[in-house]
Protein backbone atom coordinates (compact mmCIF):
# COMPACT_ATOMS: atom_id res chain seq x y z
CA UNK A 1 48.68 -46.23 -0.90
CA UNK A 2 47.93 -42.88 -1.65
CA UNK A 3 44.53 -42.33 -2.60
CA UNK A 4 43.82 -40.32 -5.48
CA UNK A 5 40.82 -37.69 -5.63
CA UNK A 6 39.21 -36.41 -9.06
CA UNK A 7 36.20 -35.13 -10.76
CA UNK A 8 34.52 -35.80 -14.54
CA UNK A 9 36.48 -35.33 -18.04
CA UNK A 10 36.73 -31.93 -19.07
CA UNK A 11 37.44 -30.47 -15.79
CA UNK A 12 35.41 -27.14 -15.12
CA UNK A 13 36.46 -24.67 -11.66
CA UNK A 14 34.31 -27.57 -9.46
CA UNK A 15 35.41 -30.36 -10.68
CA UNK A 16 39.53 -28.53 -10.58
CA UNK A 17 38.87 -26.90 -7.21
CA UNK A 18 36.85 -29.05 -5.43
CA UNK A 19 39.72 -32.25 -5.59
CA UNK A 20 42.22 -29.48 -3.89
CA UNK A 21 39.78 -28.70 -1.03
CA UNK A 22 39.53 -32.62 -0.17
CA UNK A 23 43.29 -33.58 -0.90
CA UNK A 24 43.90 -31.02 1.83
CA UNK A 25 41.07 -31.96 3.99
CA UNK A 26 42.62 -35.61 3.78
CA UNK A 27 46.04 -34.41 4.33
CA UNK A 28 45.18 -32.25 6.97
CA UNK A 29 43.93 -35.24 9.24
CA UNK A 30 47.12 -37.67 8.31
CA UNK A 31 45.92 -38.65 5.55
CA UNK A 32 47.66 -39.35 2.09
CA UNK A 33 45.41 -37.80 -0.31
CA UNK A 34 46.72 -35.96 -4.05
CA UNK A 35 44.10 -34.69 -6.37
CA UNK A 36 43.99 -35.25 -9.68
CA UNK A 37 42.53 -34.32 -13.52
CA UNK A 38 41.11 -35.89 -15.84
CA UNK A 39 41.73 -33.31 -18.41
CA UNK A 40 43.15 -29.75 -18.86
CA UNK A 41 41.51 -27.12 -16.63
CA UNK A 42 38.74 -24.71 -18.49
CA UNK A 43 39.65 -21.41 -18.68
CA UNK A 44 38.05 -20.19 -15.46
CA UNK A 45 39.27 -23.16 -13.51
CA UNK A 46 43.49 -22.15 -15.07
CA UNK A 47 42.43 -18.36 -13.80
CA UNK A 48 41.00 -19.52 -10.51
CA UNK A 49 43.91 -21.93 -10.02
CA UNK A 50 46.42 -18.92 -10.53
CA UNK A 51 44.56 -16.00 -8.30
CA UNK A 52 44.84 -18.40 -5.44
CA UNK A 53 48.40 -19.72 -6.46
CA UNK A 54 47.15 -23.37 -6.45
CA UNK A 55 49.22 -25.67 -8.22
CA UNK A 56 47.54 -27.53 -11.16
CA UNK A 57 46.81 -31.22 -10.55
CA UNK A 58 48.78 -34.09 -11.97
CA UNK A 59 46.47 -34.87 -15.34
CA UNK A 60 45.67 -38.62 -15.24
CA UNK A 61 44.36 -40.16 -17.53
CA UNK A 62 43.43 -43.46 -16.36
CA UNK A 63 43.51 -45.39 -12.84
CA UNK A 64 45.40 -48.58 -12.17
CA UNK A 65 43.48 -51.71 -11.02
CA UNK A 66 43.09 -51.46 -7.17
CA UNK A 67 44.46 -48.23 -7.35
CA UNK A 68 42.32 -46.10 -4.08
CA UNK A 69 39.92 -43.47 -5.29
CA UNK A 70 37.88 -40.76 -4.53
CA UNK A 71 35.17 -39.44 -6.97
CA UNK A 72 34.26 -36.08 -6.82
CA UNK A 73 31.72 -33.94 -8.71
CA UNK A 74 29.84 -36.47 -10.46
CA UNK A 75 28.71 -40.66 -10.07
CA UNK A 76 29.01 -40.63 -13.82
CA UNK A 77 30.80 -43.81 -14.85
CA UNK A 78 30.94 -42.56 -18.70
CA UNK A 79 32.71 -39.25 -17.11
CA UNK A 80 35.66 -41.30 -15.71
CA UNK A 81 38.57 -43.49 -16.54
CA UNK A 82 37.29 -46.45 -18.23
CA UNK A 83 39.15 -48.81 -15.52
CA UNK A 84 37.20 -47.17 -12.98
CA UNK A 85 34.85 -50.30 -11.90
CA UNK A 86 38.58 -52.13 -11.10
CA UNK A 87 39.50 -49.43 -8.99
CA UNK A 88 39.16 -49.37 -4.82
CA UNK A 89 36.54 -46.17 -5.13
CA UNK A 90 36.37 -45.86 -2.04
CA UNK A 91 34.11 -42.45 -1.65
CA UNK A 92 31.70 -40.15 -3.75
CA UNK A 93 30.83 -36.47 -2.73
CA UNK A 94 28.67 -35.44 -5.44
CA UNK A 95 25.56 -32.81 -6.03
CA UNK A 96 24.18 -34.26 -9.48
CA UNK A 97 21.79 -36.75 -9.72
CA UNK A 98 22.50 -40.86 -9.41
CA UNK A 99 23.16 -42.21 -12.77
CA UNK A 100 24.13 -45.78 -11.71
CA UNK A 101 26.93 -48.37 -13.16
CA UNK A 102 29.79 -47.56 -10.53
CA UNK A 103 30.92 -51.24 -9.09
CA UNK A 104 32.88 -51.46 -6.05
CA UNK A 105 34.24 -54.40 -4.01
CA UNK A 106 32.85 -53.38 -0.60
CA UNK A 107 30.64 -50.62 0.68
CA UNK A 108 31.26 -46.93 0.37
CA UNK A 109 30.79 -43.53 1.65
CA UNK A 110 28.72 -41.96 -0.68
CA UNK A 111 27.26 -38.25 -0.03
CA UNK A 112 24.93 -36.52 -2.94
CA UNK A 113 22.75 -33.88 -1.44
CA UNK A 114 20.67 -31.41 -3.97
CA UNK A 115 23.04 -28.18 -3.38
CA UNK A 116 24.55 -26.14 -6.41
CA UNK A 117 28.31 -27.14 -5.65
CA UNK A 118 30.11 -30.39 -4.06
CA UNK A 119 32.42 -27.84 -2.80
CA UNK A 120 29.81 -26.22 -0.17
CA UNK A 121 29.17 -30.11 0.34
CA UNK A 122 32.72 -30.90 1.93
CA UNK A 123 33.01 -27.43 3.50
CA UNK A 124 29.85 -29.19 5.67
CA UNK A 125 31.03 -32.46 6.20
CA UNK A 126 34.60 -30.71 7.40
CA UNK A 127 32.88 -29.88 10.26
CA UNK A 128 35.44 -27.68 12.79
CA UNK A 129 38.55 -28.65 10.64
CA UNK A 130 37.21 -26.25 7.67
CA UNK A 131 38.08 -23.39 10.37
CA UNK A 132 42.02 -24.50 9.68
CA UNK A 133 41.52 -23.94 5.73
CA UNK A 134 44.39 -21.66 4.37
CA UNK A 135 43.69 -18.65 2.15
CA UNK A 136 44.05 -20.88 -1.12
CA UNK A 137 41.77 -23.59 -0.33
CA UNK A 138 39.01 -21.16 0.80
CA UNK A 139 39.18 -18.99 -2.82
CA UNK A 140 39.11 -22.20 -4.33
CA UNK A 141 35.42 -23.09 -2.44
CA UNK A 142 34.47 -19.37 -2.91
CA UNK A 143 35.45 -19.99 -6.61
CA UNK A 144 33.46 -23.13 -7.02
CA UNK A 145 30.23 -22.00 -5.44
CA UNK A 146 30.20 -18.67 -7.87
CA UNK A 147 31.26 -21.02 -10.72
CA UNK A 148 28.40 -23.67 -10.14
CA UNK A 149 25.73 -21.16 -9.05
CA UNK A 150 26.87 -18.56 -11.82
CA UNK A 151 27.02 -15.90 -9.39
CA UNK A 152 23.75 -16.59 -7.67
CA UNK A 153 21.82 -16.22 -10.71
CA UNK A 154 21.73 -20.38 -11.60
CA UNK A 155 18.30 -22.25 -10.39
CA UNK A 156 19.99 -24.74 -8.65
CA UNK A 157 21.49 -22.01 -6.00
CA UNK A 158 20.65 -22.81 -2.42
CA UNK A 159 20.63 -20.50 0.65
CA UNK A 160 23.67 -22.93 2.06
CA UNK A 161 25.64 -22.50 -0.84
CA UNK A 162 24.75 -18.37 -1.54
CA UNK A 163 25.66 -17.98 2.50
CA UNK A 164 28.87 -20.04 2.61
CA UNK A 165 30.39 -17.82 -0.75
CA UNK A 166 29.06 -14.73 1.43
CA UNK A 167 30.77 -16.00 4.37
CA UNK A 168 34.40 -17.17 2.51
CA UNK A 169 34.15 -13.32 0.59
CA UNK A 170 34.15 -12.03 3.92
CA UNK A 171 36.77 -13.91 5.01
CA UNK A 172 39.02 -13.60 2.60
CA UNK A 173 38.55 -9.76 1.89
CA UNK A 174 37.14 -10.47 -1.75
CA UNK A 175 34.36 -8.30 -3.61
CA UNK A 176 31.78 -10.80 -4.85
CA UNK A 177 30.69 -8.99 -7.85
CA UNK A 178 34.31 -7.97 -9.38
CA UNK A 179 35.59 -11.43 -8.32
CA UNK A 180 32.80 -13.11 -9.86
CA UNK A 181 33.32 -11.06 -12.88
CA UNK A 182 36.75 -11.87 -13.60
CA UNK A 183 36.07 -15.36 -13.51
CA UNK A 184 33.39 -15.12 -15.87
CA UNK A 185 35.70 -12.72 -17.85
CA UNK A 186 38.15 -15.99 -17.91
CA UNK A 187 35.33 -18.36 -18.60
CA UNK A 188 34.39 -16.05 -21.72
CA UNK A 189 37.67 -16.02 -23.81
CA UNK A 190 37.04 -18.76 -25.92
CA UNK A 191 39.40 -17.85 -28.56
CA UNK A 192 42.44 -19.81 -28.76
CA UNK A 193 39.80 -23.21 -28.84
CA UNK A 194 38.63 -25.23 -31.83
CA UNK A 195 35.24 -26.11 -32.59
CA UNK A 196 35.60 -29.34 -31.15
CA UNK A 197 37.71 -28.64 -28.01
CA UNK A 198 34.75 -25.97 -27.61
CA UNK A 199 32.01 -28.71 -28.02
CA UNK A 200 33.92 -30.90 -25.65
CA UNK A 201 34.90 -28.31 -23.00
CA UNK A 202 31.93 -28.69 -20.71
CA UNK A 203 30.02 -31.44 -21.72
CA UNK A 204 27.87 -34.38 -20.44
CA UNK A 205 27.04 -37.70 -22.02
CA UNK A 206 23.19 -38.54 -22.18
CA UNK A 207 20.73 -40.82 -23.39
CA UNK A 208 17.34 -40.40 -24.21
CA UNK A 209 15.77 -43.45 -24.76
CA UNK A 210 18.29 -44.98 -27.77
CA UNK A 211 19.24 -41.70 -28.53
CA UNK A 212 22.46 -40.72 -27.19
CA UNK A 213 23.24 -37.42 -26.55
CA UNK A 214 27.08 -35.25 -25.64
CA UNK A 215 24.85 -32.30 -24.01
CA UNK A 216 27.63 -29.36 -23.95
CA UNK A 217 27.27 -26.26 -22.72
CA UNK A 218 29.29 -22.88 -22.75
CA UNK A 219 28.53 -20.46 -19.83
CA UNK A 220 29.38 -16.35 -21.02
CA UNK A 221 29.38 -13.23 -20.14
CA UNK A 222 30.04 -12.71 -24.15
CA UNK A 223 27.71 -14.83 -26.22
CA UNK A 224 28.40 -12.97 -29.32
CA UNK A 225 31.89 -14.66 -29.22
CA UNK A 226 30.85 -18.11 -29.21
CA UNK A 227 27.31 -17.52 -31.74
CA UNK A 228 29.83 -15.91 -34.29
CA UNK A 229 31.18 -19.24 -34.79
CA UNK A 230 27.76 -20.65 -34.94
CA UNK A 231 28.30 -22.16 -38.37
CA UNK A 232 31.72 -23.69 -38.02
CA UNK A 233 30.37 -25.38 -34.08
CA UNK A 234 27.25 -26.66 -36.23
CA UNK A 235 29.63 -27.84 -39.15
CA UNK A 236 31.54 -29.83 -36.55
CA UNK A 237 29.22 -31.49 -34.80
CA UNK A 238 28.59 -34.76 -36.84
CA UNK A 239 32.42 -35.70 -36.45
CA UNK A 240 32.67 -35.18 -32.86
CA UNK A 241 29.17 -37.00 -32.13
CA UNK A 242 30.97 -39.80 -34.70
CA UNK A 243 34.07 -39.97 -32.45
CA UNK A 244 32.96 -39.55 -29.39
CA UNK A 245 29.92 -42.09 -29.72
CA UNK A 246 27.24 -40.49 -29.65
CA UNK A 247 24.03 -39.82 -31.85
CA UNK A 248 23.96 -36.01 -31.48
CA UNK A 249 25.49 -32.88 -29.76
CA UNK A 250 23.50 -30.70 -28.27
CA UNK A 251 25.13 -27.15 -27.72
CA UNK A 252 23.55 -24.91 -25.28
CA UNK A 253 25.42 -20.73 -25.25
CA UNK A 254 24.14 -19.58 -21.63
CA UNK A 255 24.27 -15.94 -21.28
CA UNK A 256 25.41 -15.57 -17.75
CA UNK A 257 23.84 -12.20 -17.83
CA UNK A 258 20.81 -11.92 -19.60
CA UNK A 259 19.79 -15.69 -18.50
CA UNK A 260 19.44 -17.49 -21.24
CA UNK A 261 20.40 -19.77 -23.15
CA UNK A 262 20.89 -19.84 -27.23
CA UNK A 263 20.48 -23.60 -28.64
CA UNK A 264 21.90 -24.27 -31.84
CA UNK A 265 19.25 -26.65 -34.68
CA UNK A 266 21.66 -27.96 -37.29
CA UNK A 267 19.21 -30.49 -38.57
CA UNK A 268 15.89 -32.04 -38.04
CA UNK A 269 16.62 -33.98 -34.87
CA UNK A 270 17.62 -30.92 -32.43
CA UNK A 271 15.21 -28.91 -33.20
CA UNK A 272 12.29 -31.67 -32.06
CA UNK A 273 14.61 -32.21 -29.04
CA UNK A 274 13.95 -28.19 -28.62
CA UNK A 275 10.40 -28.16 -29.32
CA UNK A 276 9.43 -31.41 -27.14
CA UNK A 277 12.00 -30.02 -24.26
CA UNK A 278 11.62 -26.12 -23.98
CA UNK A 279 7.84 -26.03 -25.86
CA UNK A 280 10.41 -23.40 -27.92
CA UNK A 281 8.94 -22.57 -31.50
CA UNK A 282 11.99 -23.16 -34.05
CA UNK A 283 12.63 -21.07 -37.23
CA UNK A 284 16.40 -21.09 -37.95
CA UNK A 285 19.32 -22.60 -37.10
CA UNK A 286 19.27 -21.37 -33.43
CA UNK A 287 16.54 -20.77 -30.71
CA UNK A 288 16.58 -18.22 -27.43
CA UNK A 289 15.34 -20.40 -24.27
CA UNK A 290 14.65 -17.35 -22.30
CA UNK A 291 15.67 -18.01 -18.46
CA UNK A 292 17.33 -21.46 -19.21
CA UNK A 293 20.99 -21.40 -17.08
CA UNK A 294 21.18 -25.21 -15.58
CA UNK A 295 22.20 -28.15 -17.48
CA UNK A 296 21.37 -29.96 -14.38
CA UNK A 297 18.33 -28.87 -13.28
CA UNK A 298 16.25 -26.94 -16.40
CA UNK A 299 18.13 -29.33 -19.27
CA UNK A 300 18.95 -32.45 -19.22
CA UNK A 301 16.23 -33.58 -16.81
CA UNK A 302 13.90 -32.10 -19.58
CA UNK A 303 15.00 -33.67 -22.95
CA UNK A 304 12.60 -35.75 -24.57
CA UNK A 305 13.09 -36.90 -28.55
């Protein structure tokens, strides 16, 4: 049976690139291995597929019972197919914390270690065999790393992960700042999205207590873009928290380059999730969090009610 490999919903350039880089790892062994999506690619992760001429991965959107599995890029049960406790999962390779309520039938190799991107993760348990990676599979590790560390700038960058893009830019010939840039540039364009796609296009599910949260973030090298629709992104918030379950959506606008973050206080609620989280002092309907940049590390660890 060939054994499928994918990340979270709303597939960003780690959770796109980081199924390719295993699916070949797999394949390059013997293996039968084909990585999947559980969602369209974010903007960065289409551009990143493209300047490495990567072909996009079959979108799934749903596993059948038994069917063989490998989970990449989070341990999230609520980011994955709902049938995913019937499936044979039979391997995680994450970097985020361990949320709990994955079931399987027998043991598993599971490897989460506390580095900025699953992608420099594999690239260490490939051991020799990442020497044989073609062109395409090492842009799509360099792209991860500068996607998940932000160019360096993120908290959650390691030495391992800021020597490993050094080492693939070397290899491959690529300039890390104009590279980096472009992707960012990709990242940015937000235009052609809705409020809601928007709200759901990098986004987490988390609870607080009872309080259930979709924690979404948009990472930019153009804020204005994004905060210009503040109004209509606060306007649609009840209806996707109503759909999508949850009590509240939180929407965090990092500026990649001034690092920070802009949090938008529609009503009563967010803004004493800002003030108990960041200590921030609220006056409108939006608050700076000066040198915020990780959902991972500086947010959602931090959110109190």
């Amino acid at each position: 049976m060939t054994t499928l490999i994918f990340g979270h919903k709303s597939p960003d350039t780690d959770s796109t690139g980081s199924p390719l880089i295993w699916e070949w790892f797999l394949n390059h062994q013997g293996g039968d291995a084909k990585a999947a999506l559980l969602g369209e690619p974010n903007t960065e992760a289409a551009f990143v597929l493209e300047r490495w001429n990567l072909a996009k991965p079959e979108i799934i959107d749903g596993v059948a019972d038994g069917q063989d599995c490998i989970i990449v890029d989070t341990n999230n049960p609520a980011e994955l197919p709902d049938n995913i406790n019937a499936a044979n999962v039979t391997a995680i390779i994450d970097h985020h914390k361990l949320v709990g309520g994955l079931e399987t039938a027998v043991p598993i190799d599971i490897t989460i270690r506390p580095l900025a991107c699953t992608a420099t993760i594999m690239h260490d348990l490939m051991g020799e065999h990442a020497g044989h990676m073609p062109d395409g599979i090492k842009g799509a590790m360099l792209s991860c790393i500068l996607s998940d560390t932000l160019e360096f700038r993120s908290p959650t960058t390691t030495d391992m992960d800021r020597a490993l893009a050094e080492q693939l830019a070397a290899d491959l010939g690529v300039d890390l700042p104009a590279y980096a840039a472009d992707m960012f540039a990709a990242k940015s364009d937000v235009s052609a999205f809705s409020e809601a796609e928007l709200l759901r296009m990098d986004s987490k599910e988390y609870a607080v207590g009872e309080t259930k949260f979709r924690v979404s973030v948009l990472e930019t090298t153009s804020p204005k873009m994004v905060l210009d629709r503040k109004d209509a992104l606060m306007a649609a918030m009840p209806k996707v928290a109503l759909e999508d379950g949850v009590d509240e959506v939180l929407l965090f606008v990092v500026d990649i380059l001034n690092e920070e973050a802009t949090m938008l206080i529609p009503n009563e609620l967010t803004k004493t999730v800002a003030e108990a989280s960041f200590g921030a002092a609220v006056s409108g309907d939006h608050v700076v969090l000066p040198g915020i940049m990780s959902r991972k590390k500086q947010i959602i660890p931090n959110l109190k009610t």
